[in-house]
C-alpha atoms as a PDB file:
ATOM      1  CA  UNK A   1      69.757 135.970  87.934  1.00  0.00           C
ATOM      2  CA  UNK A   2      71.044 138.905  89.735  1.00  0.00           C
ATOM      3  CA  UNK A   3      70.635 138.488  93.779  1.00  0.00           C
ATOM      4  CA  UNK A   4      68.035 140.950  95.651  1.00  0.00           C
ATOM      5  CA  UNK A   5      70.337 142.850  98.720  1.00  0.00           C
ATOM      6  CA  UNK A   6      69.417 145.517 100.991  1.00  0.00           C
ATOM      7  CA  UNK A   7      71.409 147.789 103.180  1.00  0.00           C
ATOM      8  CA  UNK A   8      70.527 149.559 106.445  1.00  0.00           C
ATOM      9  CA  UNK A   9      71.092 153.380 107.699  1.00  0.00           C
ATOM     10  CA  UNK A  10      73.291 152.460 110.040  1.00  0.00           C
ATOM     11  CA  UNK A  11      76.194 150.681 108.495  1.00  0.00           C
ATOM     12  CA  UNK A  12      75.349 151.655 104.503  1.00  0.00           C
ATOM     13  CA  UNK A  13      76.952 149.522 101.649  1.00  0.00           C
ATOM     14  CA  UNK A  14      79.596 148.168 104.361  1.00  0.00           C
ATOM     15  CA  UNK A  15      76.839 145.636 105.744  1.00  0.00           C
ATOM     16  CA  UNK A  16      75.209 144.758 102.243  1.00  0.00           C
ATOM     17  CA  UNK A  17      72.595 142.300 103.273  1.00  0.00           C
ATOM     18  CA  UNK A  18      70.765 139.328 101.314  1.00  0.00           C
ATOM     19  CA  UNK A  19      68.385 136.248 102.172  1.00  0.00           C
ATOM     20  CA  UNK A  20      70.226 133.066 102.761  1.00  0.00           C
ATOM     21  CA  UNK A  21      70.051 129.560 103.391  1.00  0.00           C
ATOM     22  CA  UNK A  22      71.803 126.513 105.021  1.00  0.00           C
ATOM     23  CA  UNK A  23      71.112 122.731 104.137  1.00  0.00           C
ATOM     24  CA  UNK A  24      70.288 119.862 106.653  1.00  0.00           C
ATOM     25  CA  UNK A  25      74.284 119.553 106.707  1.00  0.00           C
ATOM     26  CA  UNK A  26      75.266 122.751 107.866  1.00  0.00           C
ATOM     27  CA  UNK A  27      76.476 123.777 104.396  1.00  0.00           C
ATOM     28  CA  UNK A  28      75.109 126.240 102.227  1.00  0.00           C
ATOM     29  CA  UNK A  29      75.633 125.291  98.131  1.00  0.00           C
ATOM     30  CA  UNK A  30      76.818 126.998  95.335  1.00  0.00           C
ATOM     31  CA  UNK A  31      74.822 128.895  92.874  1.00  0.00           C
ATOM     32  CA  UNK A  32      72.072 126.320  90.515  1.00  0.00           C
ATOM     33  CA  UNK A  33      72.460 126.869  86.802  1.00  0.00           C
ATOM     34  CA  UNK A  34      69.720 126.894  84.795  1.00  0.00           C
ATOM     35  CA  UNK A  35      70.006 125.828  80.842  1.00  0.00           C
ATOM     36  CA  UNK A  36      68.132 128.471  78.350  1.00  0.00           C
ATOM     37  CA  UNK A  37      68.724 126.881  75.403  1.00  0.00           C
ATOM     38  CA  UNK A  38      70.613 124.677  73.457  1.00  0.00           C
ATOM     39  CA  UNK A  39      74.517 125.550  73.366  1.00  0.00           C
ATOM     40  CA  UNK A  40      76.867 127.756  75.935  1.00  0.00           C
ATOM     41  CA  UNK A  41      74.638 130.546  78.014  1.00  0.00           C
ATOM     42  CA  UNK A  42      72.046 129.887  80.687  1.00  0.00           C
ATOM     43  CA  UNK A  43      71.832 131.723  83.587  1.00  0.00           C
ATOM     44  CA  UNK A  44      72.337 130.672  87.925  1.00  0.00           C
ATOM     45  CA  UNK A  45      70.792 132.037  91.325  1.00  0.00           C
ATOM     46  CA  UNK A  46      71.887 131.637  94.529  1.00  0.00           C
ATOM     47  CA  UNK A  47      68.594 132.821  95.917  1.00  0.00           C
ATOM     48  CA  UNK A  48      66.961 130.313  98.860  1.00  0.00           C
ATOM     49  CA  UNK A  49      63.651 130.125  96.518  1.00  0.00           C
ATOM     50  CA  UNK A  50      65.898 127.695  93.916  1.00  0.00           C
ATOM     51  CA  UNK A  51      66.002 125.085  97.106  1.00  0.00           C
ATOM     52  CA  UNK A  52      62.237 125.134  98.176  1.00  0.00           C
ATOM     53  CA  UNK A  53      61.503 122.014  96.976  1.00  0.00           C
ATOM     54  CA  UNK A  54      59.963 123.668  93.803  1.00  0.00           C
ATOM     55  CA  UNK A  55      62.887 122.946  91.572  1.00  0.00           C
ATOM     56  CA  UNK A  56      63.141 119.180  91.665  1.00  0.00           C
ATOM     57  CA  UNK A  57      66.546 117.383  92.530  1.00  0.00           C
ATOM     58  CA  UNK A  58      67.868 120.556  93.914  1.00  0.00           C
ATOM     59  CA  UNK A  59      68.816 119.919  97.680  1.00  0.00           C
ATOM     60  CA  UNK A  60      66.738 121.424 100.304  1.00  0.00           C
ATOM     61  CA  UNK A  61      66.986 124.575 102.229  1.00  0.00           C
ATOM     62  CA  UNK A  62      66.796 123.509 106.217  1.00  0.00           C
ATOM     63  CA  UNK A  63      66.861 126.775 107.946  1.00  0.00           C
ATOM     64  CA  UNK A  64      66.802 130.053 106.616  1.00  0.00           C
ATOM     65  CA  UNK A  65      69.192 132.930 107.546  1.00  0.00           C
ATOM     66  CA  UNK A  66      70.635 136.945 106.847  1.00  0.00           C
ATOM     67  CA  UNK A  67      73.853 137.074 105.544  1.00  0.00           C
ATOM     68  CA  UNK A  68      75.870 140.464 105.142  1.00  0.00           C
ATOM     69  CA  UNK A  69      79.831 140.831 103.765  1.00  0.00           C
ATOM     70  CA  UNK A  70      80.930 140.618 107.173  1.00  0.00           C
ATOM     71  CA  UNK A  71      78.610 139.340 110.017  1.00  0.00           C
ATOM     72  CA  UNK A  72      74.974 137.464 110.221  1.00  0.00           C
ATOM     73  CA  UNK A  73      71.859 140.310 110.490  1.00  0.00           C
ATOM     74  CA  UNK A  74      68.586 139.521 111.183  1.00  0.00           C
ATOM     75  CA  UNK A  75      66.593 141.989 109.033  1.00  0.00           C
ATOM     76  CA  UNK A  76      63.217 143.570 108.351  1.00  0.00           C
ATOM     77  CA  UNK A  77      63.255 141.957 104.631  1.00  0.00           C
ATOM     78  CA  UNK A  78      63.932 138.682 105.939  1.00  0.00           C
ATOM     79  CA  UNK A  79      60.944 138.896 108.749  1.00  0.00           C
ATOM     80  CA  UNK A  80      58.826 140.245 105.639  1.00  0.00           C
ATOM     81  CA  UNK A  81      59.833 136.988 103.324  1.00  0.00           C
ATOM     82  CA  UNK A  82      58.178 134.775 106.443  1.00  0.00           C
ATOM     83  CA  UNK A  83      55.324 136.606 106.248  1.00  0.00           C
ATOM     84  CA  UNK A  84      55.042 136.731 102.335  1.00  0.00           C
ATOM     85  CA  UNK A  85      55.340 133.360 102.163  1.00  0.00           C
ATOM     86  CA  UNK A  86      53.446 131.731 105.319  1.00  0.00           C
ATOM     87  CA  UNK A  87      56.854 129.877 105.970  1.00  0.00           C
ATOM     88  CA  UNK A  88      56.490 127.673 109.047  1.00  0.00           C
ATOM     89  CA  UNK A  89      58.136 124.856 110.966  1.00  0.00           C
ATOM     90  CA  UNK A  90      60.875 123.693 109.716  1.00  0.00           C
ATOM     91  CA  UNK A  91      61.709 126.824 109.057  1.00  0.00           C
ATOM     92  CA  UNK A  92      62.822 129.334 111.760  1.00  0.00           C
ATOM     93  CA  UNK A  93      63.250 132.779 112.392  1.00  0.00           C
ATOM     94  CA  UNK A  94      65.924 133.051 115.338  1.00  0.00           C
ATOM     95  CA  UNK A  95      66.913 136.439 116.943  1.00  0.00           C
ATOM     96  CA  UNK A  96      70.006 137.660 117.533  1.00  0.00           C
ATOM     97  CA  UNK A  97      71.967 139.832 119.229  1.00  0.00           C
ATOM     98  CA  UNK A  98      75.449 140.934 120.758  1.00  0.00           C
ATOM     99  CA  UNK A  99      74.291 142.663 123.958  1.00  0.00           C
ATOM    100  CA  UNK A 100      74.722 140.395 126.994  1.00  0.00           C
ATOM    101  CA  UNK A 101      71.875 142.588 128.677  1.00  0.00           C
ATOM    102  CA  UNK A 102      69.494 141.545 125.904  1.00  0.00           C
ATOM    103  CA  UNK A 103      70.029 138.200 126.019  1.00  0.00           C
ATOM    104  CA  UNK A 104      70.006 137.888 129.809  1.00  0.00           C
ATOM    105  CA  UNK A 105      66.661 139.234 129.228  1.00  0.00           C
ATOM    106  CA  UNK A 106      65.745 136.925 126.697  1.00  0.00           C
ATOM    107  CA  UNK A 107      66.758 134.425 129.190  1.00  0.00           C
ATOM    108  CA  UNK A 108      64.491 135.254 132.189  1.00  0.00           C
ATOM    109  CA  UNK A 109      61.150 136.516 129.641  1.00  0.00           C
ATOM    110  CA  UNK A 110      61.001 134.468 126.733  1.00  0.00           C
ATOM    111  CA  UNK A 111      61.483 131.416 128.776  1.00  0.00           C
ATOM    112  CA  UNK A 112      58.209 132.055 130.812  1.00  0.00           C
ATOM    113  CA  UNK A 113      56.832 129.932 127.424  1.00  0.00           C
ATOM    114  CA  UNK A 114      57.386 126.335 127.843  1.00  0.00           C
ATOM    115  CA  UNK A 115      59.002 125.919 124.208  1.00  0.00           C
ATOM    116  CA  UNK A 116      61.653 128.251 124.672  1.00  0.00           C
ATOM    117  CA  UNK A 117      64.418 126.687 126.684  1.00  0.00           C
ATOM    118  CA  UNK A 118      67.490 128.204 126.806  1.00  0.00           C
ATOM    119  CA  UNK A 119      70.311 130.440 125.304  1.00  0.00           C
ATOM    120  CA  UNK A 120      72.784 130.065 122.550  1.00  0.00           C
ATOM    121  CA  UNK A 121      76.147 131.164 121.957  1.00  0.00           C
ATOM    122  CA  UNK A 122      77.893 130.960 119.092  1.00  0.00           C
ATOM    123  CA  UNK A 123      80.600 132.960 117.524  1.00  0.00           C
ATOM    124  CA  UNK A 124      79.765 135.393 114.195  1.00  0.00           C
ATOM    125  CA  UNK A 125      81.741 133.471 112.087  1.00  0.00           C
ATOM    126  CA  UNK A 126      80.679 130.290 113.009  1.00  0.00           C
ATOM    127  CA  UNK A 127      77.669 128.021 111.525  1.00  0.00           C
ATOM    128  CA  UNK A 128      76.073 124.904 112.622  1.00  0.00           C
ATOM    129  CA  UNK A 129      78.092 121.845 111.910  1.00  0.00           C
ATOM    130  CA  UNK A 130      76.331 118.530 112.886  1.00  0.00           C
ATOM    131  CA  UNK A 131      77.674 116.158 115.440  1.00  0.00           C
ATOM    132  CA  UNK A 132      80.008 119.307 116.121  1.00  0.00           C
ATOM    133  CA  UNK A 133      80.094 121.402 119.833  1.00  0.00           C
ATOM    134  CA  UNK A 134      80.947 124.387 118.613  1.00  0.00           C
ATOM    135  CA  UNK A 135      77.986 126.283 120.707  1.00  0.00           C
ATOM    136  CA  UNK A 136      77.304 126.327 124.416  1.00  0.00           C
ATOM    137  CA  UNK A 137      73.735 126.358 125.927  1.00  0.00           C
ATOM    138  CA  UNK A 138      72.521 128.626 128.867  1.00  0.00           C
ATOM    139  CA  UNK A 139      69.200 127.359 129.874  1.00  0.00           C
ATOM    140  CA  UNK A 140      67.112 128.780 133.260  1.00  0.00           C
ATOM    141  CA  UNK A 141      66.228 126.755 135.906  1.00  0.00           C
ATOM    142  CA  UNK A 142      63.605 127.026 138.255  1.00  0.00           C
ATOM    143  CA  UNK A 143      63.487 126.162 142.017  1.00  0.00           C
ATOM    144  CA  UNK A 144      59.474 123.885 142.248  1.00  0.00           C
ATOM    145  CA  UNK A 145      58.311 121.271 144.464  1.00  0.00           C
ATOM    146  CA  UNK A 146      56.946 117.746 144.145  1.00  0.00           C
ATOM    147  CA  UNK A 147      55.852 115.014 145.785  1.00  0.00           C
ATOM    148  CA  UNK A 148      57.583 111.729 146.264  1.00  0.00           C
ATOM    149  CA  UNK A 149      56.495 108.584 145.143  1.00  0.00           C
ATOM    150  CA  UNK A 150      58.893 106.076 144.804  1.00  0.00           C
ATOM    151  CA  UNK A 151      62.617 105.414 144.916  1.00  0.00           C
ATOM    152  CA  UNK A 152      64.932 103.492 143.462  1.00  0.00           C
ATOM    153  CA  UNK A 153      67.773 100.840 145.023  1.00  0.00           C
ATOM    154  CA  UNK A 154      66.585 100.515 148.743  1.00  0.00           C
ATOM    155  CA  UNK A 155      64.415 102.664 151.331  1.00  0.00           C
ATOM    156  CA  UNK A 156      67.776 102.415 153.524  1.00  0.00           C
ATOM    157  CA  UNK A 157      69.872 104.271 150.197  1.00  0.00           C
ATOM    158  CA  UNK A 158      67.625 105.849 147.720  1.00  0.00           C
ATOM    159  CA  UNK A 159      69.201 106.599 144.789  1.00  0.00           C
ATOM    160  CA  UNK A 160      66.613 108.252 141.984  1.00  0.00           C
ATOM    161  CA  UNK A 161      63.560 109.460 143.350  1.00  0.00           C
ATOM    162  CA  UNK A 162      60.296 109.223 141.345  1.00  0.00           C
ATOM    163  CA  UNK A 163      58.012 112.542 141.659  1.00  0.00           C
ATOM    164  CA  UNK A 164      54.746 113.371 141.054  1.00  0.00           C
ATOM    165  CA  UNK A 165      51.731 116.311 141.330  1.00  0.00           C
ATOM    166  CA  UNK A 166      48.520 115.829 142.362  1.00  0.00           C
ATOM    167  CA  UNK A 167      45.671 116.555 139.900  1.00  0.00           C
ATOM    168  CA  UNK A 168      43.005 118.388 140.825  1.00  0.00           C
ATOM    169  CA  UNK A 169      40.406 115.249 141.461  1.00  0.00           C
ATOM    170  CA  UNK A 170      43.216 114.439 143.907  1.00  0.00           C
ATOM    171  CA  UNK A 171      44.714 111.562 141.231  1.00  0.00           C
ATOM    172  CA  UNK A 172      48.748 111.306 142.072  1.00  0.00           C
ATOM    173  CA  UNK A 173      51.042 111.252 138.517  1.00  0.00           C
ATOM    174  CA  UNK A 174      54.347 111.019 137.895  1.00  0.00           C
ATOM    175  CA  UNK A 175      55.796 114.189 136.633  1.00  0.00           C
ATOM    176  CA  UNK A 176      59.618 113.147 136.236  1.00  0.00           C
ATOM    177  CA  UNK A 177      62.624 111.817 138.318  1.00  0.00           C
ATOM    178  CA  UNK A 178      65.762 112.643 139.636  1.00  0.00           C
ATOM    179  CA  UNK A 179      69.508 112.491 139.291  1.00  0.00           C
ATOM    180  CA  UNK A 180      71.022 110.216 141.442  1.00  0.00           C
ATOM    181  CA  UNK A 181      71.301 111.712 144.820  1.00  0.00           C
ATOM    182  CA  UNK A 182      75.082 112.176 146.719  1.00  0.00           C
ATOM    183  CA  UNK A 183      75.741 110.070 149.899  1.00  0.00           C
ATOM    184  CA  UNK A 184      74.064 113.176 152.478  1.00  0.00           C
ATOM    185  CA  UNK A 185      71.046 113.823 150.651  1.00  0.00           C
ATOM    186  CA  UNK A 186      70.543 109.687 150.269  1.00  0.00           C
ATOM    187  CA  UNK A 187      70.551 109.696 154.361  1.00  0.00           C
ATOM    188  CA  UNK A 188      68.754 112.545 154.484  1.00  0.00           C
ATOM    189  CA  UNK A 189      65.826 111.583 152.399  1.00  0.00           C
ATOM    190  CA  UNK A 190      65.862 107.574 153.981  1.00  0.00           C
ATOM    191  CA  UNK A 191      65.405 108.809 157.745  1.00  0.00           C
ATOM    192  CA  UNK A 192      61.837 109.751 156.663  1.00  0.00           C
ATOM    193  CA  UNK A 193      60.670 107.384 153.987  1.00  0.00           C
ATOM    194  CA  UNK A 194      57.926 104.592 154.722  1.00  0.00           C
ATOM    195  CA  UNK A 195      57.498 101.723 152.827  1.00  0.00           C
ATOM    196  CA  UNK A 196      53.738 102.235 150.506  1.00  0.00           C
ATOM    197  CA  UNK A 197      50.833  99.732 151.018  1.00  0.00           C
ATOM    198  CA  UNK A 198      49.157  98.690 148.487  1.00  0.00           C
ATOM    199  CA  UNK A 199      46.331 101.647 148.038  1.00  0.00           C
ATOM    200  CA  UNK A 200      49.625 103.294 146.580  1.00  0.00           C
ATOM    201  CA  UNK A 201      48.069 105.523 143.261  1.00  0.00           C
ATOM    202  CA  UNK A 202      51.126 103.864 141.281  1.00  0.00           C
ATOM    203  CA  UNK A 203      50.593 100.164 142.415  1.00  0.00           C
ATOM    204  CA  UNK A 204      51.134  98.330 139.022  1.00  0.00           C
ATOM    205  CA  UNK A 205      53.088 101.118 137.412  1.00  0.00           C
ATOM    206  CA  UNK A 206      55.996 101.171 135.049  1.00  0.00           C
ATOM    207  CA  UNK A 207      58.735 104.093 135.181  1.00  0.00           C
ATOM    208  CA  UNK A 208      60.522 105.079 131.826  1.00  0.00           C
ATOM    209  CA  UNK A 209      64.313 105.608 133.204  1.00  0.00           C
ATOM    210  CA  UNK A 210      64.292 108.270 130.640  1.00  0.00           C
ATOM    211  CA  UNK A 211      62.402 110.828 128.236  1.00  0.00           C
ATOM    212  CA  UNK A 212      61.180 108.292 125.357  1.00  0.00           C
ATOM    213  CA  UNK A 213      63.082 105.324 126.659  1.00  0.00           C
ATOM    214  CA  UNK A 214      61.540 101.953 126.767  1.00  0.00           C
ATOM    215  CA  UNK A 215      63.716 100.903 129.525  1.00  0.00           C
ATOM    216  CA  UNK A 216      62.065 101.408 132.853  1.00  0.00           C
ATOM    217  CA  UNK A 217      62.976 102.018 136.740  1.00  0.00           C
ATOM    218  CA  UNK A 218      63.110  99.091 139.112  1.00  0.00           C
ATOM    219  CA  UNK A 219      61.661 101.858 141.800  1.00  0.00           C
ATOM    220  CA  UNK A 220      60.336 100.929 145.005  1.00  0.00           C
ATOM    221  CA  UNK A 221      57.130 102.671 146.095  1.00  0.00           C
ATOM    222  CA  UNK A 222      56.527 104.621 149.296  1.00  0.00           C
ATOM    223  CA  UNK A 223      53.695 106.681 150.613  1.00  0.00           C
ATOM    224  CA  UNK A 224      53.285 109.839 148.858  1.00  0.00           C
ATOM    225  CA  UNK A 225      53.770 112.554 152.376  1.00  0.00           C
ATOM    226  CA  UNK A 226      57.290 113.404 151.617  1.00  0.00           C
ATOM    227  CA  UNK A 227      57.701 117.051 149.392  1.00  0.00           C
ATOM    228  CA  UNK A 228      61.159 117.672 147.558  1.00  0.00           C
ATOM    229  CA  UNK A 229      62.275 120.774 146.828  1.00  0.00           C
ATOM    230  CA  UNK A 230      64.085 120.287 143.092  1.00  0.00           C
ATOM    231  CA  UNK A 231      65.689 122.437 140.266  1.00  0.00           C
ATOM    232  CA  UNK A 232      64.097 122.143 136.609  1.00  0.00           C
ATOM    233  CA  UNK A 233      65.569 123.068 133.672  1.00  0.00           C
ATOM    234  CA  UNK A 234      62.258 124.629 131.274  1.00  0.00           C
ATOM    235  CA  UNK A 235      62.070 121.661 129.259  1.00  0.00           C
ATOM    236  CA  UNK A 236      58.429 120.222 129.781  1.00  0.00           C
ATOM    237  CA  UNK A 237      56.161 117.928 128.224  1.00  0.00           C
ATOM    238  CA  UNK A 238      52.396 118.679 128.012  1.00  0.00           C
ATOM    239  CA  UNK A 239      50.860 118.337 131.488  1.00  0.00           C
ATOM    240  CA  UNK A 240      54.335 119.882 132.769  1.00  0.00           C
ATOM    241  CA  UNK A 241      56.388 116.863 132.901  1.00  0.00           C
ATOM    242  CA  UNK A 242      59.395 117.194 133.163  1.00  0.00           C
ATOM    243  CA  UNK A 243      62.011 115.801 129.876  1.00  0.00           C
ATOM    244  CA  UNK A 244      64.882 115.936 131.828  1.00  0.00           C
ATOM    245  CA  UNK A 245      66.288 114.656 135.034  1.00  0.00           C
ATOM    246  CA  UNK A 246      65.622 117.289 138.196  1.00  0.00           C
ATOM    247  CA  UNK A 247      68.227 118.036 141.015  1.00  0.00           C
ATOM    248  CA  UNK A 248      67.351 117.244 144.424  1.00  0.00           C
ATOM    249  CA  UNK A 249      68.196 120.447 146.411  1.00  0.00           C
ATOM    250  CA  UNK A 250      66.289 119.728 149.815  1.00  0.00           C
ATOM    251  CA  UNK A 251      62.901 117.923 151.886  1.00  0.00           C
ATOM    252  CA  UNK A 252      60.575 120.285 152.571  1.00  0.00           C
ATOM    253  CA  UNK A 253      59.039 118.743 155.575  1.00  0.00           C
ATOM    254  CA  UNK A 254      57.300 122.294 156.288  1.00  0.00           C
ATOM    255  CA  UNK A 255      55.670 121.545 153.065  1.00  0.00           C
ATOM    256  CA  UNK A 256      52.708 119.003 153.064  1.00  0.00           C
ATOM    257  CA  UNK A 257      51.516 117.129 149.833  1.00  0.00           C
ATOM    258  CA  UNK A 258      48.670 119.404 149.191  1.00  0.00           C
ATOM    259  CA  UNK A 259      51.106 122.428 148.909  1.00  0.00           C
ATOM    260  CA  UNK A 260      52.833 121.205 145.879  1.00  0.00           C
ATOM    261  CA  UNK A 261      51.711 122.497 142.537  1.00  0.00           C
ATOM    262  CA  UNK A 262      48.628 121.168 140.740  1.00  0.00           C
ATOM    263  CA  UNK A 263      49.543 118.499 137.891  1.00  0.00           C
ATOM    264  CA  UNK A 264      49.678 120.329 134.628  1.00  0.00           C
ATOM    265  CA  UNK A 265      48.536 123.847 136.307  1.00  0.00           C
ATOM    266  CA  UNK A 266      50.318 127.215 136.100  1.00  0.00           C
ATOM    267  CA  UNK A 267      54.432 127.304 136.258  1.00  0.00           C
ATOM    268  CA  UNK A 268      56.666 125.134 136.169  1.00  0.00           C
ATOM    269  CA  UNK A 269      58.144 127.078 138.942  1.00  0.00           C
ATOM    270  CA  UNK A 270      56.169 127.083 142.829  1.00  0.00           C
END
């Protein structure tokens, strides 16, 4: 079964492209042979369509992907096979590019949406090896404010703090927590906490320590006046909370309560 290819303008014959595929693994496998009749003969395809679950016991395709005879392209045929065939999660179609001013834009636009995170690089020859390193990350992060809630360890030497965002009935929730704050910020932050009564919104509450742990904070409530300024990575939850830890950057004791961002409202920056 003879493979479909395309070429482009711009680099002819010399970048002969074609639709391929990579398994859960990282690995892309060798052609499937197909039996026509009884005796020698038969014919094989290398084509992603042989690994769409429509050929049983063939393994399946994870992700799929250009490949020319000498570097990855993302194509107009391969954008047009998406759209002939309604693919959708798992499958992804993944831009690329070699200009550091397009991805630096890609960076600071396409991370406006709450889904797209962050950055990768990756070298042209490489692929994706699991349990392997061989990429690094760039996400953006975002200056916000929040309110604080609670702490953890004691009022004298806060070490995580607990934040939260008002909602717009005026309800107090918990939008994520910090890393653990150095020695100066620790002083910093104790000279103005006060100890919450118990009218405290979070009275009775239980604090994951992390994003879909089951172990949870021993954190110490206080009353909810104090505003941190943090810096957020993009990855948020629905309701903007926050999957990962924030870094304490400052108080804001020009700031009151009221002046943090809404619960779930707008950016995740403000």
């Amino acid at each position: 079964m003879e493979r479909e290819t395309w070429t482009t303008d711009e680099f002819g014959t010399s970048h002969e492209g074609a639709v391929g595929f990579v398994l859960d693994d990282g690995t892309g496998p060798g052609p499937v042979y197909f039996d026509s009749a009884a005796g020698s003969g038969g014919s094989s395809a290398s084509q992603w369509y042989v690994h769409d679950r429509r050929h049983p016991g063939r393994p399946r395709a994870a992700v799929l992907r250009a490949v020319t005879a000498t570097s990855p392209v993302a194509g107009v045929r391969l954008e047009k096979l998406f759209t002939d065939y309604a693919l959708t999660a798992p499958w992804a179609l993944v831009p690329m590019t070699k200009d550091l001013a397009k991805a630096r834009e890609w960076l600071e636009t396409w991370t406006d949406a709450s889904w797209v995170e962050e950055v990768l690089i990756k070298g042209m020859a490489t692929r994706y090896l699991p349990g392997f390193r061989g990429r690094t990350k760039i996400g953006r992060r975002d200056t916000t404010k929040a309110v604080i809630g609670a702490v953890t360890s004691t009022l004298a030497r806060p070490q995580l703090l607990v934040l939260g965002r008002h909602e717009a009935t005026g309800r107090l929730r918990a939008v994520g927590r910090t890393v653990p704050l150095r020695r100066d910020q620790a002083r910093q932050v104790a000279e103005h906490l006060t100890a919450a009564d118990p009218s405290h919104p979070w009275t009775g509450v239980r604090f994951a320590v992390s994003w879909e742990s089951r172990d949870v904070l021993d954190a110490i409530l206080v009353r909810p006046e104090l505003v941190a300024e943090v810096s957020a990575d993009r990855a948020v939850d629905r309701g903007r909370i926050f999957r990962h830890p924030l870094r304490f950057k400052r108080l804001r004791l020009d700031v009151v309560s009221e002046g943090v961002p809404r619960f779930g409202a707008g950016s995740v920056a403000g």
